[in-house]
C-alpha atoms as a PDB file:
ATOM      1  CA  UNK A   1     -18.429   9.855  -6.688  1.00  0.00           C
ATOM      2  CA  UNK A   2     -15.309   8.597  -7.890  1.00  0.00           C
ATOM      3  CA  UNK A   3     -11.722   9.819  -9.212  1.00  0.00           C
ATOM      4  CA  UNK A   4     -11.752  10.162 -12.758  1.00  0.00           C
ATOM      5  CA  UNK A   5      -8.524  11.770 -14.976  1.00  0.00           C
ATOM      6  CA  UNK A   6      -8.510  15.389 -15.207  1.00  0.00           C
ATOM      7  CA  UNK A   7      -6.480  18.276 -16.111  1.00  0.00           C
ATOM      8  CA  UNK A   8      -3.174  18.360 -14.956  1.00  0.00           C
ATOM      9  CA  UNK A   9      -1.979  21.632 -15.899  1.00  0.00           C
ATOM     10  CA  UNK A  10      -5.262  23.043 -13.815  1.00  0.00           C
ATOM     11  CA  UNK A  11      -4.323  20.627 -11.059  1.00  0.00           C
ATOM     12  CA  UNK A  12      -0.383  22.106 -11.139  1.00  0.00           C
ATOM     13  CA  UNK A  13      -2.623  25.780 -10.941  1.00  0.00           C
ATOM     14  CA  UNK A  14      -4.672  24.706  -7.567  1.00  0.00           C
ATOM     15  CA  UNK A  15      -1.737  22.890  -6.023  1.00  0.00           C
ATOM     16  CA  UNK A  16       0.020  26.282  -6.260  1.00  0.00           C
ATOM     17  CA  UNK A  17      -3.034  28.223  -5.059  1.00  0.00           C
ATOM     18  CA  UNK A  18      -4.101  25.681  -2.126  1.00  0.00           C
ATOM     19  CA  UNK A  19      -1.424  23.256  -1.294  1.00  0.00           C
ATOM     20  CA  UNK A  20       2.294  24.391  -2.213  1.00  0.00           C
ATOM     21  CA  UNK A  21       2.144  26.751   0.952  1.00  0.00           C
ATOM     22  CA  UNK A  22       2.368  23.508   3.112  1.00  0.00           C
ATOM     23  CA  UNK A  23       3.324  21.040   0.978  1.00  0.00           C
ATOM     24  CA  UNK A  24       6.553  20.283  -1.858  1.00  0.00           C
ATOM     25  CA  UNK A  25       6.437  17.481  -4.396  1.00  0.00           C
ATOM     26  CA  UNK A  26       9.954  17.508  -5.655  1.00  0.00           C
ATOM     27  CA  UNK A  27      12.779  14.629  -4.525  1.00  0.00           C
ATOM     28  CA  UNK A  28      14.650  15.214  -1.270  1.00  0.00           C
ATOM     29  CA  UNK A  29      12.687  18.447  -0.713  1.00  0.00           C
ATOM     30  CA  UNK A  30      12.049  19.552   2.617  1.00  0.00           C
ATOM     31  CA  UNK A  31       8.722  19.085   4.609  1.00  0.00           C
ATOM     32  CA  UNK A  32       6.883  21.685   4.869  1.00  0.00           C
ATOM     33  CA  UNK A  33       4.233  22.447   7.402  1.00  0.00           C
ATOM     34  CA  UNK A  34       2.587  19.408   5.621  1.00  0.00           C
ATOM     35  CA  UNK A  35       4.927  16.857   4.666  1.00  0.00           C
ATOM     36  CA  UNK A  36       6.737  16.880   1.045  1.00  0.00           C
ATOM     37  CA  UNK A  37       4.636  14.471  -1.319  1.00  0.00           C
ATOM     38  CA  UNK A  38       6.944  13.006  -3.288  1.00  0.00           C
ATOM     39  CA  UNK A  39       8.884  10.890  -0.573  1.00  0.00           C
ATOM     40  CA  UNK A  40      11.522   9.497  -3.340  1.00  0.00           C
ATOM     41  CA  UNK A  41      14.632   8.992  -1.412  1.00  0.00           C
ATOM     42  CA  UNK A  42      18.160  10.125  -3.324  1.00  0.00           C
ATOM     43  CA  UNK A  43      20.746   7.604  -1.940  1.00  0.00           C
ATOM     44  CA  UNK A  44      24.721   8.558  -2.359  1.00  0.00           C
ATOM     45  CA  UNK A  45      26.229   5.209  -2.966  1.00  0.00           C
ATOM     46  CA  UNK A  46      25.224   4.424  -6.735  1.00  0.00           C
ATOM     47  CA  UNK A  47      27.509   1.019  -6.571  1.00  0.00           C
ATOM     48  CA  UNK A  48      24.713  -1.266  -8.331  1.00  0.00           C
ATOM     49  CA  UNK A  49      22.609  -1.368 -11.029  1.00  0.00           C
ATOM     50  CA  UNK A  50      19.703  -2.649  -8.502  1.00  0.00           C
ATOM     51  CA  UNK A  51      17.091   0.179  -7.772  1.00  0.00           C
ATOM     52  CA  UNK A  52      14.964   0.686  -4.477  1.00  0.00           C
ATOM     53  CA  UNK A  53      11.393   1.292  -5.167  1.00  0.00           C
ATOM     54  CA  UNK A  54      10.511   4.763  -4.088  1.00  0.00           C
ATOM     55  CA  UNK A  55       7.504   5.899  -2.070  1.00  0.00           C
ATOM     56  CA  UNK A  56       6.144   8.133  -3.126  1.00  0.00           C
ATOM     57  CA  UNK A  57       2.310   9.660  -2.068  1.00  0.00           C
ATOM     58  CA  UNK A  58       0.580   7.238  -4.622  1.00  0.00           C
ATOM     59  CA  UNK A  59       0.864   3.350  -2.338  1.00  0.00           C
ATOM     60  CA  UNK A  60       1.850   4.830   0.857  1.00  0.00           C
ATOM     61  CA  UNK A  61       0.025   4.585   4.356  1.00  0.00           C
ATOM     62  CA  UNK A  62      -1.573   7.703   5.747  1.00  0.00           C
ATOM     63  CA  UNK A  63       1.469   9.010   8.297  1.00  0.00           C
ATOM     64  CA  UNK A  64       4.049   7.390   6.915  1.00  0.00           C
ATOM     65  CA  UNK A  65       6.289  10.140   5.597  1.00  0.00           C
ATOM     66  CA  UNK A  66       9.891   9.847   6.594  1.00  0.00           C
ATOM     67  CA  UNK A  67      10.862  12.268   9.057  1.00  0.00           C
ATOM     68  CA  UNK A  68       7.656  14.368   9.490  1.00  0.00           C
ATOM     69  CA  UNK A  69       5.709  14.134  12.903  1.00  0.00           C
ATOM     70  CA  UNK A  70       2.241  13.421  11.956  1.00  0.00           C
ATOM     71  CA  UNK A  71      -0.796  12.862  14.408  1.00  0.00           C
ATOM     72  CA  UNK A  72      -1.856   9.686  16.482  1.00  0.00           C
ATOM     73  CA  UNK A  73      -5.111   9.807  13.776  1.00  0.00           C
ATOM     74  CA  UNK A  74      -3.150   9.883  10.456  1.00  0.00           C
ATOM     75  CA  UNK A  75      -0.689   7.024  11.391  1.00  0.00           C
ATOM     76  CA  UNK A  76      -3.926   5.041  13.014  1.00  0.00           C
ATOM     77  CA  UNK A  77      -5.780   5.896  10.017  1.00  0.00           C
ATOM     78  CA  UNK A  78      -3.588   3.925   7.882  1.00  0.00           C
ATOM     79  CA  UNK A  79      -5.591   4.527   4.479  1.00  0.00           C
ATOM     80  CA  UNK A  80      -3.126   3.690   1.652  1.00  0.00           C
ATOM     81  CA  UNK A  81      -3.035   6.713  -0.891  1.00  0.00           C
ATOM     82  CA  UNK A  82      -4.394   5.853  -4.303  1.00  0.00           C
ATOM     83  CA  UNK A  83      -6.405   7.859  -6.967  1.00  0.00           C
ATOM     84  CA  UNK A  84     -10.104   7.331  -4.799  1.00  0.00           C
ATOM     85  CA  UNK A  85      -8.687   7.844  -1.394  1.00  0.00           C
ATOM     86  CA  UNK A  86      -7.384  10.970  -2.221  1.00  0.00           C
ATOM     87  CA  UNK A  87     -10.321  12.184  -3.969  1.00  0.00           C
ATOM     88  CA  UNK A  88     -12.116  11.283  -0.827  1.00  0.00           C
ATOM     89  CA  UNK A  89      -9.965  12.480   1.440  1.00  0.00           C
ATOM     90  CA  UNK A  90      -9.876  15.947  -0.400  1.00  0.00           C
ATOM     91  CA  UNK A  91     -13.212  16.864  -0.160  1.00  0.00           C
ATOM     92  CA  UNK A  92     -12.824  17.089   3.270  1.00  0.00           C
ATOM     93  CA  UNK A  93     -10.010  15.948   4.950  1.00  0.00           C
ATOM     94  CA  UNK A  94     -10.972  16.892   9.020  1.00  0.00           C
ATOM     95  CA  UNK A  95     -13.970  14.668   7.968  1.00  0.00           C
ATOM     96  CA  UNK A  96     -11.935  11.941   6.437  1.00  0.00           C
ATOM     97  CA  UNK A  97      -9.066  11.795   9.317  1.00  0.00           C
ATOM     98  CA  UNK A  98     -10.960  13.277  12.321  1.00  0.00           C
ATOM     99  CA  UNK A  99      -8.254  14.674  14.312  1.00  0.00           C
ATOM    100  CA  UNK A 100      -5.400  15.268  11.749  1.00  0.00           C
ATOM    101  CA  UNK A 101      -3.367  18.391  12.171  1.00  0.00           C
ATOM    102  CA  UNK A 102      -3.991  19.753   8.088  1.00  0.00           C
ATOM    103  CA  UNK A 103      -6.112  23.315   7.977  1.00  0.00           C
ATOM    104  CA  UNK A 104      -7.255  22.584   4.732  1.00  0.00           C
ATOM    105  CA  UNK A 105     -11.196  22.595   4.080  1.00  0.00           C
ATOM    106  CA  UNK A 106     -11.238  20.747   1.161  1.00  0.00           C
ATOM    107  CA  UNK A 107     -12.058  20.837  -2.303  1.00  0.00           C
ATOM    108  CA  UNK A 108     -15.696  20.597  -2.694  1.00  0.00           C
ATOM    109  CA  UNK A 109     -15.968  20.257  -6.585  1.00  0.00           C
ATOM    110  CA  UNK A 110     -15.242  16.628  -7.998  1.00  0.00           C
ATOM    111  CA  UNK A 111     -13.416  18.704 -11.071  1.00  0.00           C
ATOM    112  CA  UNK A 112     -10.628  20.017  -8.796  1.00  0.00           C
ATOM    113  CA  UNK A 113     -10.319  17.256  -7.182  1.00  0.00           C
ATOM    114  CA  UNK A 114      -9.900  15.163 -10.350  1.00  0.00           C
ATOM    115  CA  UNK A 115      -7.128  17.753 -12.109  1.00  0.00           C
ATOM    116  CA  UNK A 116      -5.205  18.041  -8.294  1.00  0.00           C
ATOM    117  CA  UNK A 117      -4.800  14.490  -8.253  1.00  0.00           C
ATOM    118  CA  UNK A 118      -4.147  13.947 -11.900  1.00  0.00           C
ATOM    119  CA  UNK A 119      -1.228  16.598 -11.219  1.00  0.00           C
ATOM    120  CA  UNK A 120      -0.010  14.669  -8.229  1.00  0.00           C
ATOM    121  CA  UNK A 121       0.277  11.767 -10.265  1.00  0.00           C
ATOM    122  CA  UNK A 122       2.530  13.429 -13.031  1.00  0.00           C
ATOM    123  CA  UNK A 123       4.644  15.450 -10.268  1.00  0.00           C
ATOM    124  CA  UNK A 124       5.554  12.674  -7.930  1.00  0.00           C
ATOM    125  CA  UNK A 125       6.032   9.981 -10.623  1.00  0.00           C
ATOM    126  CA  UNK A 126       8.444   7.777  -8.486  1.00  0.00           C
ATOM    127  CA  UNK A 127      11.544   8.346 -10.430  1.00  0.00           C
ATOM    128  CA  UNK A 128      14.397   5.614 -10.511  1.00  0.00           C
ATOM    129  CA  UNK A 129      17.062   6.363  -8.165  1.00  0.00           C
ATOM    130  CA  UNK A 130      20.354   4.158  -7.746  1.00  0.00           C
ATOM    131  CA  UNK A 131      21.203   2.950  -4.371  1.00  0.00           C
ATOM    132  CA  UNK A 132      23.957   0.986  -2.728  1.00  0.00           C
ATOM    133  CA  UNK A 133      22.644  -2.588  -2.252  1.00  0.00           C
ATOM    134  CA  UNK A 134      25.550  -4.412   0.057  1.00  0.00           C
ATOM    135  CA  UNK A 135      24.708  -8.165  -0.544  1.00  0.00           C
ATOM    136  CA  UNK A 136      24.802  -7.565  -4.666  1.00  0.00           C
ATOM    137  CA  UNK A 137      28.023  -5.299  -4.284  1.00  0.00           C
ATOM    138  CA  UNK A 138      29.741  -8.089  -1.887  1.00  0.00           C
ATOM    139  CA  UNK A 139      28.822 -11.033  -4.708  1.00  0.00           C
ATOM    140  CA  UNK A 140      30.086  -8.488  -7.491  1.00  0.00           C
ATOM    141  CA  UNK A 141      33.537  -8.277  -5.510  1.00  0.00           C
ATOM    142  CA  UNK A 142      33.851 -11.566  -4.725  1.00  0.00           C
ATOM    143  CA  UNK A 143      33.229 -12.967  -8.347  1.00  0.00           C
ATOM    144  CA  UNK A 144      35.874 -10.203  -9.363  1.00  0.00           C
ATOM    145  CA  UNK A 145      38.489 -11.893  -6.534  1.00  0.00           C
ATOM    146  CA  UNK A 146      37.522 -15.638  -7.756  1.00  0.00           C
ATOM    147  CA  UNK A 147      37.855 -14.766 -11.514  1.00  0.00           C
ATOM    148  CA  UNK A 148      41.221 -13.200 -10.885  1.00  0.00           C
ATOM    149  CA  UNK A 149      42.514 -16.183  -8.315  1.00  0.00           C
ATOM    150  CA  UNK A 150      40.848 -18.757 -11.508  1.00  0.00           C
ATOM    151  CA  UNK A 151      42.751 -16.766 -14.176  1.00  0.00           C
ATOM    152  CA  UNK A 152      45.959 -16.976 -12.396  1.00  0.00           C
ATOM    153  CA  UNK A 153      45.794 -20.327 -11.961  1.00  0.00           C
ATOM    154  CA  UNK A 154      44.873 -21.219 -15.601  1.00  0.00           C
ATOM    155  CA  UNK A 155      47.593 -18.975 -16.685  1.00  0.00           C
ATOM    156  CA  UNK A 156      50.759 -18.914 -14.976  1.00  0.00           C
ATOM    157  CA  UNK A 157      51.997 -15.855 -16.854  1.00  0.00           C
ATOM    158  CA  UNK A 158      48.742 -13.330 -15.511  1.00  0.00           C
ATOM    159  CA  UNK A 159      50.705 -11.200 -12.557  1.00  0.00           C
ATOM    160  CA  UNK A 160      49.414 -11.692  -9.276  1.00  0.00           C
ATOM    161  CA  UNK A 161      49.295  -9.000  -6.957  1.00  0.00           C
END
């Protein structure tokens, strides 16, 4: 058994059915009883063109979900989340992580499995957010300072401040 590309639109309907009661995918979103899947960070200085990679579900370590209080067995765990974990994982989950706090059974059928992940996937897509990056933004002002102290000097008629 192995993941294999299915049906996202029937994987948006079973995340609805069987996960969205503990669980949100968008940006920022609040945890949940289960923590939010997405995990992209929104950051409020956008001073540089230079982008933080975002974590989302898809490369992160089992418990690793900023700010949600997971058990001693999903942070031990420390599966990283990719296409066959999670179809593993699904299936049974108390099985997978003995001792993890989710009250989910699982998804027994391989199909479901396939379209839920295939809709993760699409729904937590890291997206590209802009962040303030200090050492770029202190080079950026500092070549703006030097190019105004080397144009005053190469022209005496530039005003100075």
């Amino acid at each position: 058994m192995s993941f294999s590309a299915g049906d996202a639109a029937k994987g948006a309907g079973l995340f609805k059915t069987r996960c969205a009661q503990c669980h949100t995918l968008g940006a920022g979103e609040a945890h949940k009883v289960g923590p939010n899947l997405n995990g992209s960070v929104f950051f409020p200085f956008p001073l540089s063109p230079i982008l933080t990679p975002p974590r989302s579900l898809f490369g992160r370590k089992s418990g690793q979900a900023e700010g949600y209080s997971y058990t001693a067995a999903n942070i031990n765990k420390a599966v990283v989340w990719d296409e066959q974990t999670l179809f593993e994982y699904l299936e049974n989950p108390k099985k997978y992580i003995p001792g993890t706090k989710m009250a989910f059974a699982g998804l027994k059928k391989e199909k479901d499995r396939n379209d839920l992940i295939t809709h993760l996937k699409e729904a937590v897509r890291p997206s590209v957010l802009p962040c303030y990056h200090p050492p770029l933004t202190f080079l950026l002002l500092l070549y703006s300072a030097l190019r105004l102290a080397l144009d005053t000097l190469l022209d005496p008629t530039t005003p100075t401040l």
